[in-house]
Protein backbone atom coordinates (compact mmCIF):
# COMPACT_ATOMS: atom_id res chain seq x y z
CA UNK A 1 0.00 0.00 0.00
CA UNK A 2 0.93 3.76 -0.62
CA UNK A 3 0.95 6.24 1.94
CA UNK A 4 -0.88 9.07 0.99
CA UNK A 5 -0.42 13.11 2.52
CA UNK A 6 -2.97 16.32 0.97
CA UNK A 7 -2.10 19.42 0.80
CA UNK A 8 -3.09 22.81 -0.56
CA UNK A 9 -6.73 23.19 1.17
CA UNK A 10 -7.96 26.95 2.13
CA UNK A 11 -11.03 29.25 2.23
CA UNK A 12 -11.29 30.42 -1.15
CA UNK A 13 -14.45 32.71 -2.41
CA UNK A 14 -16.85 31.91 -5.26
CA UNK A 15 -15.18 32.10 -8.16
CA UNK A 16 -11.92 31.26 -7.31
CA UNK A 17 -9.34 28.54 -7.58
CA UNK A 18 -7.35 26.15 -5.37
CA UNK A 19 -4.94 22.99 -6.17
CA UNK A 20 -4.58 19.98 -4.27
CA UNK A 21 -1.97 17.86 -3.89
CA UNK A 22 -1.39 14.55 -2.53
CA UNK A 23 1.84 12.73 -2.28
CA UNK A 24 2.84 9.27 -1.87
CA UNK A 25 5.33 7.63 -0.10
CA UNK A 26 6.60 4.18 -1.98
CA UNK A 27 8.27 3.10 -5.12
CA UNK A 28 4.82 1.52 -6.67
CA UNK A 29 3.22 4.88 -7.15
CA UNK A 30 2.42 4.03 -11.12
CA UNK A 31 1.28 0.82 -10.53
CA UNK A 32 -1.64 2.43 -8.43
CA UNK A 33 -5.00 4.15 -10.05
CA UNK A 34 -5.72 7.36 -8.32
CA UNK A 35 -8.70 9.11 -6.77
CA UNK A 36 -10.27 12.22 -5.31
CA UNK A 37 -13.24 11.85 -2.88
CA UNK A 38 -14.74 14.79 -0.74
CA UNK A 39 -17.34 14.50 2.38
CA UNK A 40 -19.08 17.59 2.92
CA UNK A 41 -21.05 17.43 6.94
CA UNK A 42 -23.29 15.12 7.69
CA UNK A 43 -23.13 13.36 3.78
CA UNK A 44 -21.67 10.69 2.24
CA UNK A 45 -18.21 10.89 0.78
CA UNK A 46 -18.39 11.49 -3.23
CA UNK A 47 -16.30 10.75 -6.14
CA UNK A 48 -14.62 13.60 -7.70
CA UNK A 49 -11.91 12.30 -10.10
CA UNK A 50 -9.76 9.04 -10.83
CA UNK A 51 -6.86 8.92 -13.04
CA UNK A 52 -5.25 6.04 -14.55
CA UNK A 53 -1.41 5.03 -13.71
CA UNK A 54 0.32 6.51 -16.87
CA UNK A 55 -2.74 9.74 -16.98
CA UNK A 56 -4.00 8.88 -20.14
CA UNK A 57 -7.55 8.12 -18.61
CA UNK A 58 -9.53 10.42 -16.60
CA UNK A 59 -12.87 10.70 -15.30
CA UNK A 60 -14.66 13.17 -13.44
CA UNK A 61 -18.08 13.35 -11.09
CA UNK A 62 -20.81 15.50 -13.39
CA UNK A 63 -20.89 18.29 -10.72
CA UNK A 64 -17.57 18.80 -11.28
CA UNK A 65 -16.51 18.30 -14.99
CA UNK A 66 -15.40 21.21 -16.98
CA UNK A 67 -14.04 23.10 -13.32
CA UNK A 68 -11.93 20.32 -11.81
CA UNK A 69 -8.74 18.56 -13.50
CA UNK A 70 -6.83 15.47 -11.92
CA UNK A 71 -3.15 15.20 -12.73
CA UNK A 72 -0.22 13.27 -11.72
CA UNK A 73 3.29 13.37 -11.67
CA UNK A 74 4.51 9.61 -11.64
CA UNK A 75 8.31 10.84 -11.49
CA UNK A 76 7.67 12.71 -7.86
CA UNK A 77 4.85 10.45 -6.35
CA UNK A 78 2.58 13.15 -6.50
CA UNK A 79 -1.42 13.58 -7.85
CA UNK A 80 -2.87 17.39 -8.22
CA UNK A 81 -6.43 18.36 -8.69
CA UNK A 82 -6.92 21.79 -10.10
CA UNK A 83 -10.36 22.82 -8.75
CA UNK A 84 -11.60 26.41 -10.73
CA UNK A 85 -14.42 28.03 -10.55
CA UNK A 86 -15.75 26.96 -7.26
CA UNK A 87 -18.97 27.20 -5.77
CA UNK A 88 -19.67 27.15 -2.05
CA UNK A 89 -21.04 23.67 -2.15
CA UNK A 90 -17.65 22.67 -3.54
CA UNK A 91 -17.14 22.98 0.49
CA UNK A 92 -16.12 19.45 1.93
CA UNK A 93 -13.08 17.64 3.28
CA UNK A 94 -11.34 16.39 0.20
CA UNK A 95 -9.16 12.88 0.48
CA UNK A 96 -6.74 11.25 -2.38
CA UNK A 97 -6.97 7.39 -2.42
CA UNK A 98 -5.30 4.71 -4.50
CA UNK A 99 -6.25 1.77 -5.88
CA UNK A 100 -3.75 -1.19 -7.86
CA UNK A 101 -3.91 -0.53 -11.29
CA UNK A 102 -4.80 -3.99 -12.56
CA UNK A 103 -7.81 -4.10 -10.87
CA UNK A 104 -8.75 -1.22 -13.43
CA UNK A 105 -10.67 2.26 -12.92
CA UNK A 106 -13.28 2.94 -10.18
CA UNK A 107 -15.35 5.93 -8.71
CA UNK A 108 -16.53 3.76 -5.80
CA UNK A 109 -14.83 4.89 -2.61
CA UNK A 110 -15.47 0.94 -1.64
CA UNK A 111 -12.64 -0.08 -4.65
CA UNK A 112 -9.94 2.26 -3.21
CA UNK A 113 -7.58 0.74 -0.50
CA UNK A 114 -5.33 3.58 0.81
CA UNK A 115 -6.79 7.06 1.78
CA UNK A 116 -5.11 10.43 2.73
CA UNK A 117 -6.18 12.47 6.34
CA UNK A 118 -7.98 14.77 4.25
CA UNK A 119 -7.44 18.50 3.33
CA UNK A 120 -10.33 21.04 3.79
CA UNK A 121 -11.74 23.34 1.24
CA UNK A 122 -14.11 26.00 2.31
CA UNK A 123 -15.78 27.88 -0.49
CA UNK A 124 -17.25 31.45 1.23
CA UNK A 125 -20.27 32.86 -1.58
């Protein structure tokens, strides 16, 4: 299993941007898929974004597509997501999980094995 650390959460207003980061500790960083999740209170954590090992496959939640892109840096263990635009109930506790690669894409939180502490992202309208 990876180890997984975000970074780069903030209050931000309407409108504006913020990028995440999450790095991982280990050698088998591109052997692992990798995804965003956020929990707002008192809801279930969502899917945001998963990207394939090499990041030639991405996929994003509908409430975020067109705002939000998921990158990754396989040479420094590292996956970003560039969140633009944001509304206020972008507002959640966002975590970075991994998954093994050969068990193939997911946006179930279920199919991910390793998860981050989280990073929060407040979004004042």
């Amino acid at each position: 299993q990876v180890q997984l650390v975000e970074s780069g959460g903030g209050l931000v207003q309407a409108g504006g941007s913020l990028r995440l980061s999450c790095a991982a500790s280990g050698r088998t960083f591109s052997s692992h898929v990798m995804g965003w999740f956020r929990q707002a209170p008192g809801k279930e954590r969502d899917f945001v974004a998963v990207i394939s090992r090499y990041g030639r496959s991405t996929t994003y939640a509908d409430s975020v597509k067109g705002r939000f892109t998921i990158s990754r840096d396989n040479a420094k263990n590292t996956v970003a997501l560039q969140m633009n635009s944001l509304k206020p109930e972008d507002t959640a506790i966002y975590y970075c999980a991994s998954r093994r690669a050969d068990w193939g894409m997911s946006e179930s939180k279920d199919d991910f094995s390793s998860w981050g502490q989280g990073t929060q992202v407040t979004v004042s309208s």
